[in-house]
N, C-alpha and C. Protein backbone atom coordinates (compact mmCIF):
# COMPACT_ATOMS: atom_id res chain seq x y z
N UNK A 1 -81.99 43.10 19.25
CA UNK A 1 -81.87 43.59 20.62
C UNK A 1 -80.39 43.81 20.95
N UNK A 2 -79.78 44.71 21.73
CA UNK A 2 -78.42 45.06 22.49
C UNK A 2 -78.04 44.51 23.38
N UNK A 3 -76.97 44.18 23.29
CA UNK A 3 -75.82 42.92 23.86
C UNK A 3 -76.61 43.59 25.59
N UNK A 4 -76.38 42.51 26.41
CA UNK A 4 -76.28 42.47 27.69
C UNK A 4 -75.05 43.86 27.62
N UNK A 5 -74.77 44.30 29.15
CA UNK A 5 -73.40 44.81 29.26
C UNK A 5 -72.26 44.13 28.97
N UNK A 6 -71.08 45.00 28.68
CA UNK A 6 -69.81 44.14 28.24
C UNK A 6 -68.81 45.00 29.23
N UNK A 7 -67.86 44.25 30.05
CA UNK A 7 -67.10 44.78 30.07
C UNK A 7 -65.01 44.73 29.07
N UNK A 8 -64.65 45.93 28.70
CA UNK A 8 -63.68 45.67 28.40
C UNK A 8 -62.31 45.25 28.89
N UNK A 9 -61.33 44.94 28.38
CA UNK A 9 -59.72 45.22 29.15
C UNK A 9 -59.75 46.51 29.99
N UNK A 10 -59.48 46.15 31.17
CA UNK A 10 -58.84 47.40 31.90
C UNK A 10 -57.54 47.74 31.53
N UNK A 11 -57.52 49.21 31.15
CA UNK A 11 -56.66 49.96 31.28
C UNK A 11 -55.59 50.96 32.17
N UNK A 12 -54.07 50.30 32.20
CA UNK A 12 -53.63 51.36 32.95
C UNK A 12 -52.96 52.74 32.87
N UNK A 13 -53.02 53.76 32.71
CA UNK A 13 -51.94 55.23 32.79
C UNK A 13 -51.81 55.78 33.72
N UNK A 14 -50.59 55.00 34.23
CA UNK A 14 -49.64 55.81 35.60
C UNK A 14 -51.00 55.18 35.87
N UNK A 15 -51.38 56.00 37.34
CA UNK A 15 -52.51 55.59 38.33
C UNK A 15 -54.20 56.31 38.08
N UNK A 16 -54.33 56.24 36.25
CA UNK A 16 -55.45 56.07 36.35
C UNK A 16 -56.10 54.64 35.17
N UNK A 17 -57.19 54.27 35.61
CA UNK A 17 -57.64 53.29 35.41
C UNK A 17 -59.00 53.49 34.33
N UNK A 18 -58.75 52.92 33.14
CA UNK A 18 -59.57 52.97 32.22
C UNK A 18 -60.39 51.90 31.73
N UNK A 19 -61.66 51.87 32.14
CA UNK A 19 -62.20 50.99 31.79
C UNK A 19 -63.70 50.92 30.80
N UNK A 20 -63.62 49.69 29.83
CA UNK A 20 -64.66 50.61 28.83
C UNK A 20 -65.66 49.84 29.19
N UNK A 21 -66.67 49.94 28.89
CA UNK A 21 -68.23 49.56 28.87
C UNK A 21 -68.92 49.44 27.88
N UNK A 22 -69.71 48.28 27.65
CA UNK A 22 -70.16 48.82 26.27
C UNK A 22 -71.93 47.67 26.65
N UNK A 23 -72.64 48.28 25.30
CA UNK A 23 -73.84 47.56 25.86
C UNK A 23 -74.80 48.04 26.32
N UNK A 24 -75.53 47.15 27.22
CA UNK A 24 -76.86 47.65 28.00
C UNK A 24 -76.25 47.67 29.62
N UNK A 25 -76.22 48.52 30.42
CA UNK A 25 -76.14 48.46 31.88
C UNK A 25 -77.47 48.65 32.46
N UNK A 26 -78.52 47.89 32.14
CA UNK A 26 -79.57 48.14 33.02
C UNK A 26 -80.18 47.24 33.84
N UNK A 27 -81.47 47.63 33.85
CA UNK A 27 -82.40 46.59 35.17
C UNK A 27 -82.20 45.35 34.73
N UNK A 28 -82.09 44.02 35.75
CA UNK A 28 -82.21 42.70 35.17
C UNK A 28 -81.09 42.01 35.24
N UNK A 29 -79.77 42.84 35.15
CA UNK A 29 -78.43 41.88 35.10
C UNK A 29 -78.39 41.41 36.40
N UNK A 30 -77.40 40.71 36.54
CA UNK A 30 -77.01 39.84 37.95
C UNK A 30 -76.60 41.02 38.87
N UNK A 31 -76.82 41.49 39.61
CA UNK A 31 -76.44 42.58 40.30
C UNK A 31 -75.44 41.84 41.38
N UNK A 32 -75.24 40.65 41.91
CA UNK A 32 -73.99 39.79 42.30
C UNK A 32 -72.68 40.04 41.23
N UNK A 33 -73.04 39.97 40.07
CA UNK A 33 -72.07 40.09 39.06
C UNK A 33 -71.10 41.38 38.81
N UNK A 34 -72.09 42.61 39.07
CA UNK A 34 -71.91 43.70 39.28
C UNK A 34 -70.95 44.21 40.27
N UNK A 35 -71.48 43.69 41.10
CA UNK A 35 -70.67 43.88 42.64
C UNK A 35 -69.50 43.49 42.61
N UNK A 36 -69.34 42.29 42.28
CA UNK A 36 -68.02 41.85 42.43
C UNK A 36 -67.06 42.31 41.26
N UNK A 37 -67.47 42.49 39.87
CA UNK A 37 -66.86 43.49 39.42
C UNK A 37 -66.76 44.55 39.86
N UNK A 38 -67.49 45.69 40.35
CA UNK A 38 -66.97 46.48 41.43
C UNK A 38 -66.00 46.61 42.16
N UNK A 39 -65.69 45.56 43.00
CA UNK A 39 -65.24 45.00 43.80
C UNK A 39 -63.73 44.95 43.35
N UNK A 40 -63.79 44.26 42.27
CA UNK A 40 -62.31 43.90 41.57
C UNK A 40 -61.84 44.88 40.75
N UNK A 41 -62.38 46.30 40.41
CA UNK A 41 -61.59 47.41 39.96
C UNK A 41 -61.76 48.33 41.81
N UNK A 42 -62.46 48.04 42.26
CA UNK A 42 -61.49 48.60 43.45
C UNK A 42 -60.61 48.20 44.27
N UNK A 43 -60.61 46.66 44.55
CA UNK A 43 -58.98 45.94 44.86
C UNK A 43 -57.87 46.30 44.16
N UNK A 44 -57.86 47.59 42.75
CA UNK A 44 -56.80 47.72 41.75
C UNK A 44 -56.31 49.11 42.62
N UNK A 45 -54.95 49.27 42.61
CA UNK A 45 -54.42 50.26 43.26
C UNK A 45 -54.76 51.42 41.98
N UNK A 46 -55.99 52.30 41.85
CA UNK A 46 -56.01 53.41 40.80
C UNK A 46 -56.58 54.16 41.39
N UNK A 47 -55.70 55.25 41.60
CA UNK A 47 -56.16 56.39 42.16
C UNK A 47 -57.14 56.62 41.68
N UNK A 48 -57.20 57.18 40.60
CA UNK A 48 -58.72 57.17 39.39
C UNK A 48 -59.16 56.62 38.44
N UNK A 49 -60.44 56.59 38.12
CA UNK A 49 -61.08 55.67 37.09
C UNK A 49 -62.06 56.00 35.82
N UNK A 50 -61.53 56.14 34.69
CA UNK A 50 -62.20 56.50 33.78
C UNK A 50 -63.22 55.44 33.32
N UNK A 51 -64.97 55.35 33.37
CA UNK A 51 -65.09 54.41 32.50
C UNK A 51 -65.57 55.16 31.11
N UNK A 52 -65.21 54.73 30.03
CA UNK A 52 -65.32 54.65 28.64
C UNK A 52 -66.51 53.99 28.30
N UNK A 53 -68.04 55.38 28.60
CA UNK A 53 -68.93 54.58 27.66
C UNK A 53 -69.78 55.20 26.79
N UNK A 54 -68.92 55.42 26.11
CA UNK A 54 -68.57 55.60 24.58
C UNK A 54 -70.20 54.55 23.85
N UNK A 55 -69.62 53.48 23.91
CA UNK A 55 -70.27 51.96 23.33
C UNK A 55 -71.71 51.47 24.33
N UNK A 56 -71.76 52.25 25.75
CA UNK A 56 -73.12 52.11 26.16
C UNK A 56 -74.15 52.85 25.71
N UNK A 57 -75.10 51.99 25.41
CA UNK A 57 -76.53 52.16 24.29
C UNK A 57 -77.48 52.68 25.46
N UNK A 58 -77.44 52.07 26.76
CA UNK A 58 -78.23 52.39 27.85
C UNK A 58 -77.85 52.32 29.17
N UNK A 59 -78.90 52.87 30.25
CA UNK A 59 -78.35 52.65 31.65
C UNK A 59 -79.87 52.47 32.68
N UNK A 60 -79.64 51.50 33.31
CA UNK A 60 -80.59 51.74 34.11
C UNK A 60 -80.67 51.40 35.65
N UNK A 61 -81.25 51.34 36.84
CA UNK A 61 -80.78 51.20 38.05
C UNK A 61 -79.82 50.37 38.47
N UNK A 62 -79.74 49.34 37.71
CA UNK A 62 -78.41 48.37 38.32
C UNK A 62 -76.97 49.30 37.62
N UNK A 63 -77.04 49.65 36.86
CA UNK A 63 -76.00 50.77 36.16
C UNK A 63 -75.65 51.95 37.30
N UNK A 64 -77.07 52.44 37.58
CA UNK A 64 -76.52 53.54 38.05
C UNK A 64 -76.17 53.18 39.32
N UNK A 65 -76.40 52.27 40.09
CA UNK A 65 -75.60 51.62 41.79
C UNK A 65 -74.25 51.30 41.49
N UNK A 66 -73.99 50.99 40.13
CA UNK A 66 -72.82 50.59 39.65
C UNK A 66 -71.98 51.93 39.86
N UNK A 67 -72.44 52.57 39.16
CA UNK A 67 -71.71 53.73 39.05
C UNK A 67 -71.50 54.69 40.16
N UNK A 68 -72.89 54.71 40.91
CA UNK A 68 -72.45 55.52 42.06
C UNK A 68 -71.46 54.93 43.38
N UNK A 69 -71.49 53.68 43.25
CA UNK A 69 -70.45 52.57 43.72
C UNK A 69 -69.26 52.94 43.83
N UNK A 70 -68.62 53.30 42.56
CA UNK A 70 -67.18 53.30 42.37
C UNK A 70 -67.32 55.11 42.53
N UNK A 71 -67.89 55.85 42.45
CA UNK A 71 -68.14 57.23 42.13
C UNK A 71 -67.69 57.14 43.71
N UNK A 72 -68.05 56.56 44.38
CA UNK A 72 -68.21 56.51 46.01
C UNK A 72 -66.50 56.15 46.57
N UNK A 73 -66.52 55.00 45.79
CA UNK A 73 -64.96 54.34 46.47
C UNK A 73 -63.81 55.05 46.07
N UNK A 74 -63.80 55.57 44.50
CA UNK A 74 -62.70 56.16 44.10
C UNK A 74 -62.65 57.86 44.64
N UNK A 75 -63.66 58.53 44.91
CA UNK A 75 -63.44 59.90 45.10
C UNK A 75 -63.25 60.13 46.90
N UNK A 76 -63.91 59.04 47.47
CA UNK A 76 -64.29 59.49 49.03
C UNK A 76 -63.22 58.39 49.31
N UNK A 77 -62.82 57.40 49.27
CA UNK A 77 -62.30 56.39 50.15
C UNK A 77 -60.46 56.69 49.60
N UNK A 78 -60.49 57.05 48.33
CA UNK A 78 -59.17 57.50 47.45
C UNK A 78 -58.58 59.03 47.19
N UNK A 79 -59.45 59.53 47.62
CA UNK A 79 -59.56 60.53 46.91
C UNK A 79 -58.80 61.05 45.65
N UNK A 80 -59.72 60.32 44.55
CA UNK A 80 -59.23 60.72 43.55
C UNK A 80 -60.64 60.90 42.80
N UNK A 81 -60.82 60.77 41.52
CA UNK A 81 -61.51 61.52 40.46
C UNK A 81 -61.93 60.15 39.44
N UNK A 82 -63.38 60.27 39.25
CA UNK A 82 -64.35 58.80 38.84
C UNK A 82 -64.79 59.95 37.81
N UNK A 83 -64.59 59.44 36.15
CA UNK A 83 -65.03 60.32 35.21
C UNK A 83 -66.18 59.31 34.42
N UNK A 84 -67.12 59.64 33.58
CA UNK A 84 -68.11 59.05 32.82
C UNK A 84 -67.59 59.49 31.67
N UNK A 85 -66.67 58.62 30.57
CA UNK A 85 -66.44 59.54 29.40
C UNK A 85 -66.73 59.51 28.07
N UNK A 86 -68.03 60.11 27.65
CA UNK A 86 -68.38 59.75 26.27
C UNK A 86 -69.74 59.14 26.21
N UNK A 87 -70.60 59.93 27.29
CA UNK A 87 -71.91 59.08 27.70
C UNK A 87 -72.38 59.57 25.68
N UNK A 88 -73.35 58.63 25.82
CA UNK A 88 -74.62 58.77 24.34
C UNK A 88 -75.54 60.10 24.83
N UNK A 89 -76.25 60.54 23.80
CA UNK A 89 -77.35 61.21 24.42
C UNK A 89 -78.32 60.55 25.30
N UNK A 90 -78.61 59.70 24.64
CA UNK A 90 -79.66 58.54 25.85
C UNK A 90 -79.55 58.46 27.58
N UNK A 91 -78.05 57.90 27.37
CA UNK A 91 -77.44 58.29 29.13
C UNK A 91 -77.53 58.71 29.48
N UNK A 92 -77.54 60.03 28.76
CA UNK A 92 -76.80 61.68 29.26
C UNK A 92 -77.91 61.99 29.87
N UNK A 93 -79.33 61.51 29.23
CA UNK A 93 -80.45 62.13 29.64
C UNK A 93 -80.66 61.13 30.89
N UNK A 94 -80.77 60.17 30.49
CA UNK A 94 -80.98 59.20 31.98
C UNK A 94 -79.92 59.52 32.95
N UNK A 95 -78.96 60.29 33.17
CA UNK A 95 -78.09 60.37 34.45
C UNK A 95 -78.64 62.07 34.57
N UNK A 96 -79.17 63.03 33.31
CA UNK A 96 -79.91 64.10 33.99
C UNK A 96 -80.66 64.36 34.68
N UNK A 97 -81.94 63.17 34.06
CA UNK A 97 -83.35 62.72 34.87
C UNK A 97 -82.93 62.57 36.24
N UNK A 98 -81.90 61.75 36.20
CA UNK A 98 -82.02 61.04 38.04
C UNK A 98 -80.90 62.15 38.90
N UNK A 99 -80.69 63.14 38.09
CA UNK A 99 -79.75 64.36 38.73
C UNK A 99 -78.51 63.75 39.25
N UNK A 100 -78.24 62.58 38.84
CA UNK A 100 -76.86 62.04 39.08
C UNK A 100 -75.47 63.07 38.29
N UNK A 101 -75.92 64.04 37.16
CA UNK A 101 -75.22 64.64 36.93
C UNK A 101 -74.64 65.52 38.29
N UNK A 102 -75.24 65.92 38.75
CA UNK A 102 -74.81 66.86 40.29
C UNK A 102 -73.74 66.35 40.58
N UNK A 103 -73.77 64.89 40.76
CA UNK A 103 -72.72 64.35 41.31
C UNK A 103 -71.57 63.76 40.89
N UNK A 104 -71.63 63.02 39.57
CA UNK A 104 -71.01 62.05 38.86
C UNK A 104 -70.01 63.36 37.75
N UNK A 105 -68.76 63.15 37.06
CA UNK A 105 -68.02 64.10 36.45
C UNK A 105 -68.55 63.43 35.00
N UNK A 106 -68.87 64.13 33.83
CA UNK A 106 -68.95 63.57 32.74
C UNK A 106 -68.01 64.17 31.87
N UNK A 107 -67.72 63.78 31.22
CA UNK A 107 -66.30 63.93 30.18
C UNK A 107 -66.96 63.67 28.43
N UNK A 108 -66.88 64.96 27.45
CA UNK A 108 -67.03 64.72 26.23
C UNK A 108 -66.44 63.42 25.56
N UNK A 109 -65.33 62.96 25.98
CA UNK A 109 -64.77 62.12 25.32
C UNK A 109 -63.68 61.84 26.43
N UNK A 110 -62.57 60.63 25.60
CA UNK A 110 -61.78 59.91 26.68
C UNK A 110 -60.15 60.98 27.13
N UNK A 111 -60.22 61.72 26.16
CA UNK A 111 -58.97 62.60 26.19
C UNK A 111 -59.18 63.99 27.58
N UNK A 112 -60.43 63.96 27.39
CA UNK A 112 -61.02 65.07 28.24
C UNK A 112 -61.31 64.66 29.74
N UNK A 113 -61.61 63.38 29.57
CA UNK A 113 -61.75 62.57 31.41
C UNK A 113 -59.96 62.17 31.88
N UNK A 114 -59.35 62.10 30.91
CA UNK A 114 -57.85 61.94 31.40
C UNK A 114 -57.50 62.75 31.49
N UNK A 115 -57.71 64.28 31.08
CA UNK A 115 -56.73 65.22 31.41
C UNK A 115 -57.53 65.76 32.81
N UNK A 116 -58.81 65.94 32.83
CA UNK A 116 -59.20 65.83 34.27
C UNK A 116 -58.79 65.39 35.22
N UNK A 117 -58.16 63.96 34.90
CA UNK A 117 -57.68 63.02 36.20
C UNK A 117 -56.41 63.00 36.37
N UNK A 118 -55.76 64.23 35.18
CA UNK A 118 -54.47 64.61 35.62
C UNK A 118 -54.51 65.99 36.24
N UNK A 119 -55.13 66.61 35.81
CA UNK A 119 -55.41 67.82 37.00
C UNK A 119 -55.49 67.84 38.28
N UNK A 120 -55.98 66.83 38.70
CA UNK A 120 -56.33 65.70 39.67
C UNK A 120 -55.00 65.49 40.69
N UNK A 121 -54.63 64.59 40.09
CA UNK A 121 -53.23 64.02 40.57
C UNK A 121 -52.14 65.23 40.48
N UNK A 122 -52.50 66.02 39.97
CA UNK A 122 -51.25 67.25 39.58
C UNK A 122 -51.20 68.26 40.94
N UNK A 123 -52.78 68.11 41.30
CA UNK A 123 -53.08 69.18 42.59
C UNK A 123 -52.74 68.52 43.84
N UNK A 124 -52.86 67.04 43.87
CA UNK A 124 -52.38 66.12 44.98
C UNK A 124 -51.45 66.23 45.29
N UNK A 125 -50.68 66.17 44.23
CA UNK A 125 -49.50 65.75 44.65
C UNK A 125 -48.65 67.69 45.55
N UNK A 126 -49.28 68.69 44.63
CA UNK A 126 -49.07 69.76 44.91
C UNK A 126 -49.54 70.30 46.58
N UNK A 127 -50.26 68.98 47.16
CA UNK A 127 -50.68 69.49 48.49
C UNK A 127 -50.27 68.47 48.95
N UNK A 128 -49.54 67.53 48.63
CA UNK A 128 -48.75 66.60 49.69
C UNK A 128 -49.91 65.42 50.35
N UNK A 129 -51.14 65.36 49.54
CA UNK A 129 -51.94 64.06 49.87
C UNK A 129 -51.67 63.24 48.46
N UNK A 130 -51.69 61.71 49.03
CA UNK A 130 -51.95 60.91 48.25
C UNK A 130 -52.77 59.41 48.09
């Protein structure tokens, strides 16, 4: 069977925030646990947030509150740019199913959600918000 979720070292570049995932994110975890991890990559001053899941095997409703969580805090409350980078096919299909693609940015890989989130910061700064 596949590890519970894991989270990794957070990562910093300049003001975006990389964080990896790996594991199962689905139904059943402590959703207290969740939160307050939540919680504690958004007390981090990062404009944006890459998570890296690369290494997630699955996702399921406690995942995706997770995700639309920070999808929520970092783009609307920051305005900056929340990337998914390196979903599996599995994910890919479970964030199609629930049409969270509409909303959520997905990134082939981790090089491709960072240069996004420098495009990002490149246009900000070019309009004088930050």
């Amino acid at each position: 069977m596949t590890q519970q979720v894991s989270f990794g070292q957070l990562e910093r570049r300049n003001d975006v925030c990389i964080l990896p995932i790996s594991g199962r994110l689905a139904s059943g975890l402590n959703d207290d646990q969740l939160r307050q991890r939540a919680q504690e990559i958004k007390n981090l001053d990062c404009r944006s947030l890459v998570a890296d899941i690369r290494a997630l095997d699955s996702i399921g409703s406690s995942g995706i509150s997770f995700f639309v969580e920070l999808h929520t805090s970092i783009t609307k409350r920051r305005d900056g740019r929340f990337v998914l980078a390196g979903p599996s096919e599995r994910v890919r299909e479970v964030l199609e199913m629930t049409r969270l693609t509409t909303i959520l940015t997905l990134a082939d890989d981790l090089e491709s959600a960072l240069a996004y989130c420098a495009r990002g910061a490149a246009s900000a700064k070019a309009t004088g918000s930050r």
